[in-house]
C-alpha atoms as a PDB file:
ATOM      1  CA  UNK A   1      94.860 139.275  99.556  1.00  0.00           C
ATOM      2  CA  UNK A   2      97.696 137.264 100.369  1.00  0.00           C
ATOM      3  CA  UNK A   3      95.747 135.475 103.239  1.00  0.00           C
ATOM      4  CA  UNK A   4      93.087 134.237 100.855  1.00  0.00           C
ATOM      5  CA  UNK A   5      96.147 133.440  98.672  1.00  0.00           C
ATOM      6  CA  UNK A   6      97.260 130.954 101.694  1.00  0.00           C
ATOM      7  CA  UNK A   7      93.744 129.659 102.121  1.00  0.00           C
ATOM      8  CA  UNK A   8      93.327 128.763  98.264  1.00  0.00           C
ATOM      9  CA  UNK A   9      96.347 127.150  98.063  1.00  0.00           C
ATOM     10  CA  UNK A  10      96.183 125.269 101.174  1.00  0.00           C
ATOM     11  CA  UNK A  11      92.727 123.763 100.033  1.00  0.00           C
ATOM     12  CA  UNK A  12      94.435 122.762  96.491  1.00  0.00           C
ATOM     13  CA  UNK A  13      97.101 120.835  98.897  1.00  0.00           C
ATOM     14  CA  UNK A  14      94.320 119.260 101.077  1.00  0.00           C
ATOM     15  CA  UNK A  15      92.324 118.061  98.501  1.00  0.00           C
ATOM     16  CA  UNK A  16      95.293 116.652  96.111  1.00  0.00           C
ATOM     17  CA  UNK A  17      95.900 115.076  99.595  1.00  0.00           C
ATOM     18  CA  UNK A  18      92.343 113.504 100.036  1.00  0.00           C
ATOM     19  CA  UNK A  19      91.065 109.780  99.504  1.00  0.00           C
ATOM     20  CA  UNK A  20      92.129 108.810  96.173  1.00  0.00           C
ATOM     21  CA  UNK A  21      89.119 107.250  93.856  1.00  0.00           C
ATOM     22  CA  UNK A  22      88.872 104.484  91.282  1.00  0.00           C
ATOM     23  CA  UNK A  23      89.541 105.339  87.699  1.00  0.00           C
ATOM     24  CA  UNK A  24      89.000 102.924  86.091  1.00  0.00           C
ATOM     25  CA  UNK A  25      90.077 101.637  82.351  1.00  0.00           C
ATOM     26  CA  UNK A  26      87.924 101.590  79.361  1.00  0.00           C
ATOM     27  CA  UNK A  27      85.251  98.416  79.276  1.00  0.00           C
ATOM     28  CA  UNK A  28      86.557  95.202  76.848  1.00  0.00           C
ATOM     29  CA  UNK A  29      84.235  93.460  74.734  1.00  0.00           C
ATOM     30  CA  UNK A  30      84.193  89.643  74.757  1.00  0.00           C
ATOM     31  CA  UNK A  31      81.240  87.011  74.055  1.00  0.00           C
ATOM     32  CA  UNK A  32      81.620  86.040  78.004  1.00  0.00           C
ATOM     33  CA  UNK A  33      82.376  89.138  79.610  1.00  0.00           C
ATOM     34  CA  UNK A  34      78.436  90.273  80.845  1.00  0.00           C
ATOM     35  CA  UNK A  35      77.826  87.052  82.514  1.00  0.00           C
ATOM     36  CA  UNK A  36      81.545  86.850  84.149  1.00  0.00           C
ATOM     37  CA  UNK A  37      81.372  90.069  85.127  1.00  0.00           C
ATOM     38  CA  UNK A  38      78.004  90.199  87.300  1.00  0.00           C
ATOM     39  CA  UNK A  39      78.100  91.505  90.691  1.00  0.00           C
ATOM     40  CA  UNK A  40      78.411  88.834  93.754  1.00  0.00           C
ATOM     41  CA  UNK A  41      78.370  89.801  97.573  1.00  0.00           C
ATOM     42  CA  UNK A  42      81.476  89.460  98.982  1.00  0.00           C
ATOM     43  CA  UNK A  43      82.181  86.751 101.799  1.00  0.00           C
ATOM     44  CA  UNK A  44      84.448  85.126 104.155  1.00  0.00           C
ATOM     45  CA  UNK A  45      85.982  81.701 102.786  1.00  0.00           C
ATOM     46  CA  UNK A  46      88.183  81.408 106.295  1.00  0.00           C
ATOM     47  CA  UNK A  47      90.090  83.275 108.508  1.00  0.00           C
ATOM     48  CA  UNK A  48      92.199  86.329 106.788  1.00  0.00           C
ATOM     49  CA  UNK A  49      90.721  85.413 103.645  1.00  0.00           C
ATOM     50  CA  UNK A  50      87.858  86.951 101.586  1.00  0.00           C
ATOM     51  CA  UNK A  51      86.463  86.541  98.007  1.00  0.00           C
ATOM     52  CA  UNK A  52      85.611  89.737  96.524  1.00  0.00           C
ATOM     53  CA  UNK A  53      84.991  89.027  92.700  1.00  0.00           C
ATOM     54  CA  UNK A  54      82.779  88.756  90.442  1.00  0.00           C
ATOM     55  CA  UNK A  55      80.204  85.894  89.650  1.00  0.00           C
ATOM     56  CA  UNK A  56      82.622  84.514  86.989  1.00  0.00           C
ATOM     57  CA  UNK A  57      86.150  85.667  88.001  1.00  0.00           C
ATOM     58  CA  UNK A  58      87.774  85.487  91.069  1.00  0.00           C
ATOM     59  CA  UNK A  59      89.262  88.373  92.784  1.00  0.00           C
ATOM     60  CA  UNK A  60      90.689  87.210  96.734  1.00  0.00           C
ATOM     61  CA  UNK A  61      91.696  89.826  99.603  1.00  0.00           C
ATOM     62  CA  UNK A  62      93.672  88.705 102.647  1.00  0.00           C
ATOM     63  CA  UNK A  63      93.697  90.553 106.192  1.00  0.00           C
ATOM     64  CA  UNK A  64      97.738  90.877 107.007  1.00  0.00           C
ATOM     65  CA  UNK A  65      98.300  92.965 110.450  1.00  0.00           C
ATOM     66  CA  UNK A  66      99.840  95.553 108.108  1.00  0.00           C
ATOM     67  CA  UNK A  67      97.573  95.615 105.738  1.00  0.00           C
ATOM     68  CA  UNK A  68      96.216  93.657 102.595  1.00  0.00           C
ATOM     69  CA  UNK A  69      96.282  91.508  99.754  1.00  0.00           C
ATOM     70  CA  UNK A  70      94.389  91.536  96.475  1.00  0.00           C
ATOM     71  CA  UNK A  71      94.641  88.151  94.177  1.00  0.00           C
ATOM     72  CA  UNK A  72      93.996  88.722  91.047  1.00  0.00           C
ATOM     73  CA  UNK A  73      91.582  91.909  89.109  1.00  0.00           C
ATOM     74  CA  UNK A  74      89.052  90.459  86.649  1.00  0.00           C
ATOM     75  CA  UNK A  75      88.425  93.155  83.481  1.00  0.00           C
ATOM     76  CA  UNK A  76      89.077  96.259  83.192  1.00  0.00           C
ATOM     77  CA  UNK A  77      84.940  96.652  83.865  1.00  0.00           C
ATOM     78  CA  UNK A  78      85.588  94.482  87.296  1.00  0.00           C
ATOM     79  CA  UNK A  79      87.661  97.202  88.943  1.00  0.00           C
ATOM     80  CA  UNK A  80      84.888  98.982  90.137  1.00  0.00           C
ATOM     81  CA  UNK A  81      83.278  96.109  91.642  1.00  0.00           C
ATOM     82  CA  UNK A  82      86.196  94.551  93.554  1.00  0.00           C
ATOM     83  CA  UNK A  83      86.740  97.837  94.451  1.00  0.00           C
ATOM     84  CA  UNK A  84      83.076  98.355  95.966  1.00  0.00           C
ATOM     85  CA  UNK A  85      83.446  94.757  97.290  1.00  0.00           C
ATOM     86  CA  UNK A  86      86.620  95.595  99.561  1.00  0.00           C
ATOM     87  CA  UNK A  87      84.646  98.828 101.093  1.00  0.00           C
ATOM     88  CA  UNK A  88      81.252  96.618 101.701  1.00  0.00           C
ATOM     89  CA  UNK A  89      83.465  94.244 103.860  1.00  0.00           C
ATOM     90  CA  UNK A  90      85.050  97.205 105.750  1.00  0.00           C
ATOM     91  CA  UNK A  91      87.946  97.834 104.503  1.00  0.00           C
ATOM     92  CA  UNK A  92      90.283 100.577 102.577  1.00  0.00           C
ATOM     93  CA  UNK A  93      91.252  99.360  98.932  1.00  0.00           C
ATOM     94  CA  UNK A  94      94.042 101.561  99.677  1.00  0.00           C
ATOM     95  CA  UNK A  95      94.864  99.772 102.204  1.00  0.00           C
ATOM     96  CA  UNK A  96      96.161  97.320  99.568  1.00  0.00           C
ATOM     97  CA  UNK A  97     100.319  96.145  99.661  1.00  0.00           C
ATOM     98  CA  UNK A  98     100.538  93.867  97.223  1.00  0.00           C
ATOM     99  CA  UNK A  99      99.109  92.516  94.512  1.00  0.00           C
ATOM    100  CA  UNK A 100      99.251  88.998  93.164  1.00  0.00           C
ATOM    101  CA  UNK A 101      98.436  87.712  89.758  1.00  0.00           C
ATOM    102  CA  UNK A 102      97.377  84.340  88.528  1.00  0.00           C
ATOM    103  CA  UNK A 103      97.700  84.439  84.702  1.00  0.00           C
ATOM    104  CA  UNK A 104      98.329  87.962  82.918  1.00  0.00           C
ATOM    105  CA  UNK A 105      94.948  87.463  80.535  1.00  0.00           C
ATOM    106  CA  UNK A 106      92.504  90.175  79.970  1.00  0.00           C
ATOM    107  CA  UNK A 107      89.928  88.484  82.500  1.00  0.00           C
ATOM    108  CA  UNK A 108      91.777  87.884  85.162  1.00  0.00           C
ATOM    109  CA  UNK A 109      94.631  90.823  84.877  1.00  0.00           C
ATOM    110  CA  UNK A 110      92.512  93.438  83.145  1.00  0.00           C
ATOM    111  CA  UNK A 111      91.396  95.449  86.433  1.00  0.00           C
ATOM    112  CA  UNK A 112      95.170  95.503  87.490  1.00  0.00           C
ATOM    113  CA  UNK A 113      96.461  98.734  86.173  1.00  0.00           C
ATOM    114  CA  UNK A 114      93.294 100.733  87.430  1.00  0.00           C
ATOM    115  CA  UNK A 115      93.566  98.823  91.002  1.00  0.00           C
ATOM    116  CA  UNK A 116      97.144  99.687  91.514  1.00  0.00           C
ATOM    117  CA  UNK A 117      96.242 103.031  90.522  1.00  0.00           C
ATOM    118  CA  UNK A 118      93.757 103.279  93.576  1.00  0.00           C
ATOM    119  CA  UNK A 119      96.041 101.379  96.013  1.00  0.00           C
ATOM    120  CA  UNK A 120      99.662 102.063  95.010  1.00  0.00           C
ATOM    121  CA  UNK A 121     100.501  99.220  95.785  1.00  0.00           C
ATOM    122  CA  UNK A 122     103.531  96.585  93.631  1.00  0.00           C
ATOM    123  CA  UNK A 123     102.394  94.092  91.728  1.00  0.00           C
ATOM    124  CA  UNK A 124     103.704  89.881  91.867  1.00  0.00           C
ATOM    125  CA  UNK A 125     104.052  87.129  89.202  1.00  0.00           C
ATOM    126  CA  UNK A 126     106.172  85.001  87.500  1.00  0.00           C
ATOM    127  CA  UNK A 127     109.126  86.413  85.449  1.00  0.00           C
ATOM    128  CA  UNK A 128     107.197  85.087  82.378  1.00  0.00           C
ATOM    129  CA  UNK A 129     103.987  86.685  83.314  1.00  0.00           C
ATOM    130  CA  UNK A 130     105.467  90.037  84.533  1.00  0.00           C
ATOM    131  CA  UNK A 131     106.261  90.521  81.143  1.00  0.00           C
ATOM    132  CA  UNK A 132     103.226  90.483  79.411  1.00  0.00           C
ATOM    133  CA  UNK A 133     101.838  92.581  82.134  1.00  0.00           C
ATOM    134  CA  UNK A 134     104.567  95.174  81.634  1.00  0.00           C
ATOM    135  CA  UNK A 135     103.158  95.666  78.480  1.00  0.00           C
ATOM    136  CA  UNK A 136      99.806  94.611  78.202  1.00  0.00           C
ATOM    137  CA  UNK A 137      99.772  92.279  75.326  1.00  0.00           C
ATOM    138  CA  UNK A 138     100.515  88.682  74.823  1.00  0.00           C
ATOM    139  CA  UNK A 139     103.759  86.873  73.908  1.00  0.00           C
ATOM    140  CA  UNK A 140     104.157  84.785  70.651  1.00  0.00           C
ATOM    141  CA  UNK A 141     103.917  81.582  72.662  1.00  0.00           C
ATOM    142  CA  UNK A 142     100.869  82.089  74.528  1.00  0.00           C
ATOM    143  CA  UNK A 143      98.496  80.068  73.486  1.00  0.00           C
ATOM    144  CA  UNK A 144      95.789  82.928  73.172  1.00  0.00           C
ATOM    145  CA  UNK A 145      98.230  85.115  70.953  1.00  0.00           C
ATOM    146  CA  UNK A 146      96.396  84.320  67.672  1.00  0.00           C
ATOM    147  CA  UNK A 147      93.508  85.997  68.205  1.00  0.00           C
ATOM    148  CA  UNK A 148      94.955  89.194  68.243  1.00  0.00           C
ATOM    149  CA  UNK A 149      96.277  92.094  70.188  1.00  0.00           C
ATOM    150  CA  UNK A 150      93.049  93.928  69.760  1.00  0.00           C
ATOM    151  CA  UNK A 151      91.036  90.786  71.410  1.00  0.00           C
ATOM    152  CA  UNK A 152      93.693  90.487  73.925  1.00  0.00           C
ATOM    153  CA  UNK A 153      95.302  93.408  74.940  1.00  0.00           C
ATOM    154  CA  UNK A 154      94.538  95.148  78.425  1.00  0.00           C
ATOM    155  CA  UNK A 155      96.279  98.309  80.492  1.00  0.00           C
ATOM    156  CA  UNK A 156      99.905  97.747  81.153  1.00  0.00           C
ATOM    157  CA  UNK A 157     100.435  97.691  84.616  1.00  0.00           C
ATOM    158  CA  UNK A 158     103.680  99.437  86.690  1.00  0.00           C
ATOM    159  CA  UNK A 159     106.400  98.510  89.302  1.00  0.00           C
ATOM    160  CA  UNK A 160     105.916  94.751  88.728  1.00  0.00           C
ATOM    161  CA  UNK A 161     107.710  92.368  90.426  1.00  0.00           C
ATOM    162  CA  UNK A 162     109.187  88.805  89.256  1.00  0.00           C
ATOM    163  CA  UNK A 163     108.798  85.973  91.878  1.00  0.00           C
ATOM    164  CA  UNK A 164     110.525  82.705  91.707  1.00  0.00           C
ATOM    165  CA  UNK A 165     109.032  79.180  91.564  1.00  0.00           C
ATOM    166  CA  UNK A 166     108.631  78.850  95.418  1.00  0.00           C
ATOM    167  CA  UNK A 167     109.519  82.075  96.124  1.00  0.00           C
ATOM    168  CA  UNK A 168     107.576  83.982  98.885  1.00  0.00           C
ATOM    169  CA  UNK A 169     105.864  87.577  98.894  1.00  0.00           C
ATOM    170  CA  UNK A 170     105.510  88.888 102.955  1.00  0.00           C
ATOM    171  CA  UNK A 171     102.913  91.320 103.959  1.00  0.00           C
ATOM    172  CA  UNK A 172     103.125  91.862 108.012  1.00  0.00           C
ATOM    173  CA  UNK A 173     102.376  88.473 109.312  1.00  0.00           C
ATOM    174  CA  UNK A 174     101.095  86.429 105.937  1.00  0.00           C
ATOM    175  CA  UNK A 175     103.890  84.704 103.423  1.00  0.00           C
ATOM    176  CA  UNK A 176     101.889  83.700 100.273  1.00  0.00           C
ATOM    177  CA  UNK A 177     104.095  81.251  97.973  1.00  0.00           C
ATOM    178  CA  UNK A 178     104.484  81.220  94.104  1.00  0.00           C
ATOM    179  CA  UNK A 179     104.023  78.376  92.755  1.00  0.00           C
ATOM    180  CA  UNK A 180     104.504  78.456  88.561  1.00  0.00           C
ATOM    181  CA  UNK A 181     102.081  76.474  86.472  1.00  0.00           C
ATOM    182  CA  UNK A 182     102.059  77.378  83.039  1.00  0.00           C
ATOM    183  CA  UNK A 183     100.517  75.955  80.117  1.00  0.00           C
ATOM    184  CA  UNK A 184      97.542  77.434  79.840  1.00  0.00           C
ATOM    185  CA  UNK A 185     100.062  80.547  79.389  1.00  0.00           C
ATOM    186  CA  UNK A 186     103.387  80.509  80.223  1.00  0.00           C
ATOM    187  CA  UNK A 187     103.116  82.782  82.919  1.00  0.00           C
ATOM    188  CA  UNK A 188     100.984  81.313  84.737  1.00  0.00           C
ATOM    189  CA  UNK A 189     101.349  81.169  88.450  1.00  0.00           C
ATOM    190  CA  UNK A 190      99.565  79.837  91.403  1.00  0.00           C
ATOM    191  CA  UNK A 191      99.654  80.884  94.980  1.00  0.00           C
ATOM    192  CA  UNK A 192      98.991  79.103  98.347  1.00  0.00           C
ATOM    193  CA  UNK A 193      99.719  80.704 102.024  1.00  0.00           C
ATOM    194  CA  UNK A 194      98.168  79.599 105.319  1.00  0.00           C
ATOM    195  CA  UNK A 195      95.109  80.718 106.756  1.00  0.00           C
ATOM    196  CA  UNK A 196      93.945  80.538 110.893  1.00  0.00           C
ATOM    197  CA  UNK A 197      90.762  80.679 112.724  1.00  0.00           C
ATOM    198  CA  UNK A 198      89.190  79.574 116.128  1.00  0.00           C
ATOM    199  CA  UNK A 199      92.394  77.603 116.553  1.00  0.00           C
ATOM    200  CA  UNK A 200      92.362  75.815 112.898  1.00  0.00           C
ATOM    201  CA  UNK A 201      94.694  76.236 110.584  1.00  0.00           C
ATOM    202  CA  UNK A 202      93.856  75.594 106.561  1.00  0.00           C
ATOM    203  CA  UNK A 203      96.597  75.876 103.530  1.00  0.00           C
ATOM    204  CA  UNK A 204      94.425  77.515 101.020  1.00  0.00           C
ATOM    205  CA  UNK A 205      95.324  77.168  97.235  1.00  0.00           C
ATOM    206  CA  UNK A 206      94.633  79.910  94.661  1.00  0.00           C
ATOM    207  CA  UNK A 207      95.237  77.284  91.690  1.00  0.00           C
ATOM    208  CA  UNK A 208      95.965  78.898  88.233  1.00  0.00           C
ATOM    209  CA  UNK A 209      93.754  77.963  84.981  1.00  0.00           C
ATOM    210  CA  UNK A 210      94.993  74.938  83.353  1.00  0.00           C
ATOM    211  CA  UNK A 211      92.909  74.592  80.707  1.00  0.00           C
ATOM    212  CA  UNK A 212      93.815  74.080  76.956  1.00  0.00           C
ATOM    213  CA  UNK A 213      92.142  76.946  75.582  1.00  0.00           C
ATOM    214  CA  UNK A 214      93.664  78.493  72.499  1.00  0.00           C
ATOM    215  CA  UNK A 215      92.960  80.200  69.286  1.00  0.00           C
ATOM    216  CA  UNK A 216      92.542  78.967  66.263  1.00  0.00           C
ATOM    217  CA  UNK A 217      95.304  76.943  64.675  1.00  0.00           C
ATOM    218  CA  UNK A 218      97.312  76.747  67.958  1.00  0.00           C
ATOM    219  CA  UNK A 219      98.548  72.899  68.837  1.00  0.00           C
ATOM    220  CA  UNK A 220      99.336  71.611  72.306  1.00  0.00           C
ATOM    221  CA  UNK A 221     101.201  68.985  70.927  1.00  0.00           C
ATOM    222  CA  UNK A 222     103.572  71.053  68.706  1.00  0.00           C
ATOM    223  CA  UNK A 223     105.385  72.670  71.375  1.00  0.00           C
ATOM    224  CA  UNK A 224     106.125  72.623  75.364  1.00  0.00           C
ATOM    225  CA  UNK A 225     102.638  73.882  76.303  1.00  0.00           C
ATOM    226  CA  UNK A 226     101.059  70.531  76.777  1.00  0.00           C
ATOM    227  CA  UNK A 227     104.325  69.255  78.817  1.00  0.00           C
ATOM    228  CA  UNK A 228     104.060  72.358  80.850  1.00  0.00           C
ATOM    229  CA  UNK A 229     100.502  71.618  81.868  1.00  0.00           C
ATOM    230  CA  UNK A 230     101.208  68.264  82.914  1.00  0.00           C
ATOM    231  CA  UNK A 231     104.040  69.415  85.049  1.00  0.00           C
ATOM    232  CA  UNK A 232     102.043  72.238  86.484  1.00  0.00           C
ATOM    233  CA  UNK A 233      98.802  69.371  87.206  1.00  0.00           C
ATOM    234  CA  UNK A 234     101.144  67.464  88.581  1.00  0.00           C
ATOM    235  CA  UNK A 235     102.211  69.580  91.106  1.00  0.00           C
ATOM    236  CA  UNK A 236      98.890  71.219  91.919  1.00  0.00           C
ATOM    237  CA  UNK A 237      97.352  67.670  93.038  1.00  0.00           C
ATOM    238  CA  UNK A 238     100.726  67.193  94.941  1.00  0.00           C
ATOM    239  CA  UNK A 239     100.473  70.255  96.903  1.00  0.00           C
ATOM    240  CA  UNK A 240      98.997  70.490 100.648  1.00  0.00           C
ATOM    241  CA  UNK A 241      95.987  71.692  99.757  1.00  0.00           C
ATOM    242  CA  UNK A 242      92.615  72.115 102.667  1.00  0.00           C
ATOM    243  CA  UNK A 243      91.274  75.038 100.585  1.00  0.00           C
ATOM    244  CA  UNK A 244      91.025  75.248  96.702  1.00  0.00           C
ATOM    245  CA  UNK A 245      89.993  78.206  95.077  1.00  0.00           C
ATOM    246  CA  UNK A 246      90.936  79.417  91.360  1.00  0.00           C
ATOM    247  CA  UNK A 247      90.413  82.328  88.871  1.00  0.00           C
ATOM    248  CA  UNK A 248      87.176  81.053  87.381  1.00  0.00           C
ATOM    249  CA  UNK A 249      84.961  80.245  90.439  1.00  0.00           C
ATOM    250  CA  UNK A 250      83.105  77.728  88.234  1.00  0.00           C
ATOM    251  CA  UNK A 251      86.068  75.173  88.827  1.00  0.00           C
ATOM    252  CA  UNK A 252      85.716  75.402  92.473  1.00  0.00           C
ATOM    253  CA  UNK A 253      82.211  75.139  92.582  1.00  0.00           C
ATOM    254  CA  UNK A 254      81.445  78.472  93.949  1.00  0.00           C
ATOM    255  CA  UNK A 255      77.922  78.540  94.014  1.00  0.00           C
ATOM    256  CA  UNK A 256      77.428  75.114  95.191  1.00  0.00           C
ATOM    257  CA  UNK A 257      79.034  75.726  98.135  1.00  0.00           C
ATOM    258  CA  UNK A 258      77.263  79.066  98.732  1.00  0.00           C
ATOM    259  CA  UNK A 259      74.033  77.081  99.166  1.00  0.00           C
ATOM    260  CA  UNK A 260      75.764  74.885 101.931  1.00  0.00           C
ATOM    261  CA  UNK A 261      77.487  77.496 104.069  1.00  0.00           C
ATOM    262  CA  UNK A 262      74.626  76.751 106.342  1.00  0.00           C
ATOM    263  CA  UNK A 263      76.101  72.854 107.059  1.00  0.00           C
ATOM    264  CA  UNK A 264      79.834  73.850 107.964  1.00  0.00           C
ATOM    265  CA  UNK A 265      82.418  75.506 105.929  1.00  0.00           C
ATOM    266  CA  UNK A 266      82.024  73.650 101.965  1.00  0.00           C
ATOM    267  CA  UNK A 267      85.320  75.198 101.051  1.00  0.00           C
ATOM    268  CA  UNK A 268      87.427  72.491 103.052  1.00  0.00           C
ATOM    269  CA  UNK A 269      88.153  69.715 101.674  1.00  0.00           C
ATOM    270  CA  UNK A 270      91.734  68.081 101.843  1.00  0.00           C
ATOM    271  CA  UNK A 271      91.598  65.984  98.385  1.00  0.00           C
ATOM    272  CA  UNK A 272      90.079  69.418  96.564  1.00  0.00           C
ATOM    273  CA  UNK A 273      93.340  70.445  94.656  1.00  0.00           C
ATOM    274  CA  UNK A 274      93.876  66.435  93.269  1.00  0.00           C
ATOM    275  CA  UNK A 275      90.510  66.208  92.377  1.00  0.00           C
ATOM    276  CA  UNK A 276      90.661  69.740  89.994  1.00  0.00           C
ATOM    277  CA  UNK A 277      93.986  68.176  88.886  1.00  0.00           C
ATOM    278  CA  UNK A 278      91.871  65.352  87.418  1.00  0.00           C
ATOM    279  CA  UNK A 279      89.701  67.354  85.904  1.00  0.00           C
ATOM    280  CA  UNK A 280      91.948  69.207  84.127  1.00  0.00           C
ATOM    281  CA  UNK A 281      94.036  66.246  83.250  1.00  0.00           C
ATOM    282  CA  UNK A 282      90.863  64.859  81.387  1.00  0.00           C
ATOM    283  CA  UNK A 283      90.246  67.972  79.621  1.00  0.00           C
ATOM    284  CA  UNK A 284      93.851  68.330  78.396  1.00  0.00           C
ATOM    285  CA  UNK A 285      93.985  64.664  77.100  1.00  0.00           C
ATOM    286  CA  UNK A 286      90.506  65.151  75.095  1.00  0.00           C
ATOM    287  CA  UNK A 287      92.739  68.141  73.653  1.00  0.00           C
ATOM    288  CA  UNK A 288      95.395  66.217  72.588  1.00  0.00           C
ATOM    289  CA  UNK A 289      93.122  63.339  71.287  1.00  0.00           C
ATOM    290  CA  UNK A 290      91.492  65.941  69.335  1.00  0.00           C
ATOM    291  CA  UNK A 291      94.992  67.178  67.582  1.00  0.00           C
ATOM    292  CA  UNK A 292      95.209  63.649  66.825  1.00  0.00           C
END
């Protein structure tokens, strides 16, 4: 009796003890959310780093000799795919040792809490953006806030970590930098590290959104948010930049470059992260035009 005892309990241990699995948050609703959230293989951009998101949000891991890095978690609904994405490529999601966040929205943060679960692993942003993650809901001057903590609102995520403007977060043999760019929230944050292959080094760029998306009744020009976006464009298209890549893959013209793998890498291209800094210097000056 008290050997079977033993046995039961020692099979409770081993099991608690096993692989843990994804649990993953309740779905969120939004008019864009199917289409962002439809499944895409995952594939090598260069070197230590991979894209393993979604067809409309970006999710990055990077090989460290220790280990791994996720960038960034999609919805709550994209858990289960970046997780699926990091096993197809061969690796452990909890193999994960950091995780790194561009802008604590619902579709880019959303999968987060559920990941960290999974992976255990602490969580990196900007002072301003670890606080809405701490909680899960958006500050007053965000300029999303207006629609409403029940459009907005996602799982709040633990043991987050603040990271200063140019401050680094080291995994093994890989130092990613922060580099803050808000305006399109306050906490946003961008991140850039180095990347090596066949004797070529790139300096890839995970630039943040910086677009002036809002709710309803919000104005750029009645507060800092439009001088914080030119700031943050401005130093985007001043960084060294071989490799851009961004939460929304439409702005780094994912799928265009999918179809060229075949001629050379697409993803290099030394001018990429002044030429999105255009771009989104055009769209935030047809904001302000419209605010008259």
């Amino acid at each position: 009796m008290k050997q079977s005892l033993v046995l039961l309990l020692l099979a409770c241990v081993l099991a608690a003890c096993g692989p843990r699995e994804l649990q993953p948050d309740a779905d969120f609703e939004c008019s864009n959310c199917d289409d962002w959230n439809k499944p895409l293989a995952p594939f090598r951009v260069y070197g230590n780093t991979w894209y393993v998101g979604m067809d409309g949000l970006s999710a990055l891991l990077i090989e460290t000799s220790e280990g791994l890095v996720l960038i960034d978690g999609g919805l709550p609904q994209s858990a289960v795919q970046i997780d699926a994405n990091v096993r197809a490529i061969g690796f452990d999601p909890e193999d994960i040792q950091a995780i790194l966040v561009s802008h604590p929205h619902f579709d880019h943060a959303g999968g987060i809490a559920a990941l960290q679960r999974l992976s255990g692993a602490p969580v990196y942003i900007s002072a301003a953006g670890a606080a809405v993650l701490r909680t899960g809901k958006l500050q007053e001057n965000d300029p999303q806030f207006g629609y409403g903590a029940e459009n907005t609102s996602f799982a709040a995520v633990k043991n987050v970590h603040d990271v200063e403007d140019r401050g680094v977060v080291s995994v093994a043999n890989v130092d990613i930098t922060a580099i803050h760019t808000p305006g399109h929230t306050p906490g946003g944050t961008s991140w850039t590290w180095e990347s090596c292959a066949l004797d070529a080094c790139y300096t890839i760029v995970y630039a943040d959104s910086l677009t002036a998306v809002s709710a309803p009744g919000f104005r750029f020009t009645e507060n800092d948010a439009a001088a914080q976006m030119l700031d943050s464009i401005a130093t985007l298209s001043r960084l060294d930049c071989d490799i851009l890549l961004s939460p929304h893959p439409f702005f780094f013209g994912l799928h265009d470059k999918l179809e060229k793998r075949e001629d050379g890498n697409p993803f290099v291209n030394n001018v990429a992260c002044a030429l999105y800094g255009e771009t989104m210097l055009g769209w935030l000056e047809q904001r302000l035009d419209s605010e008259g």
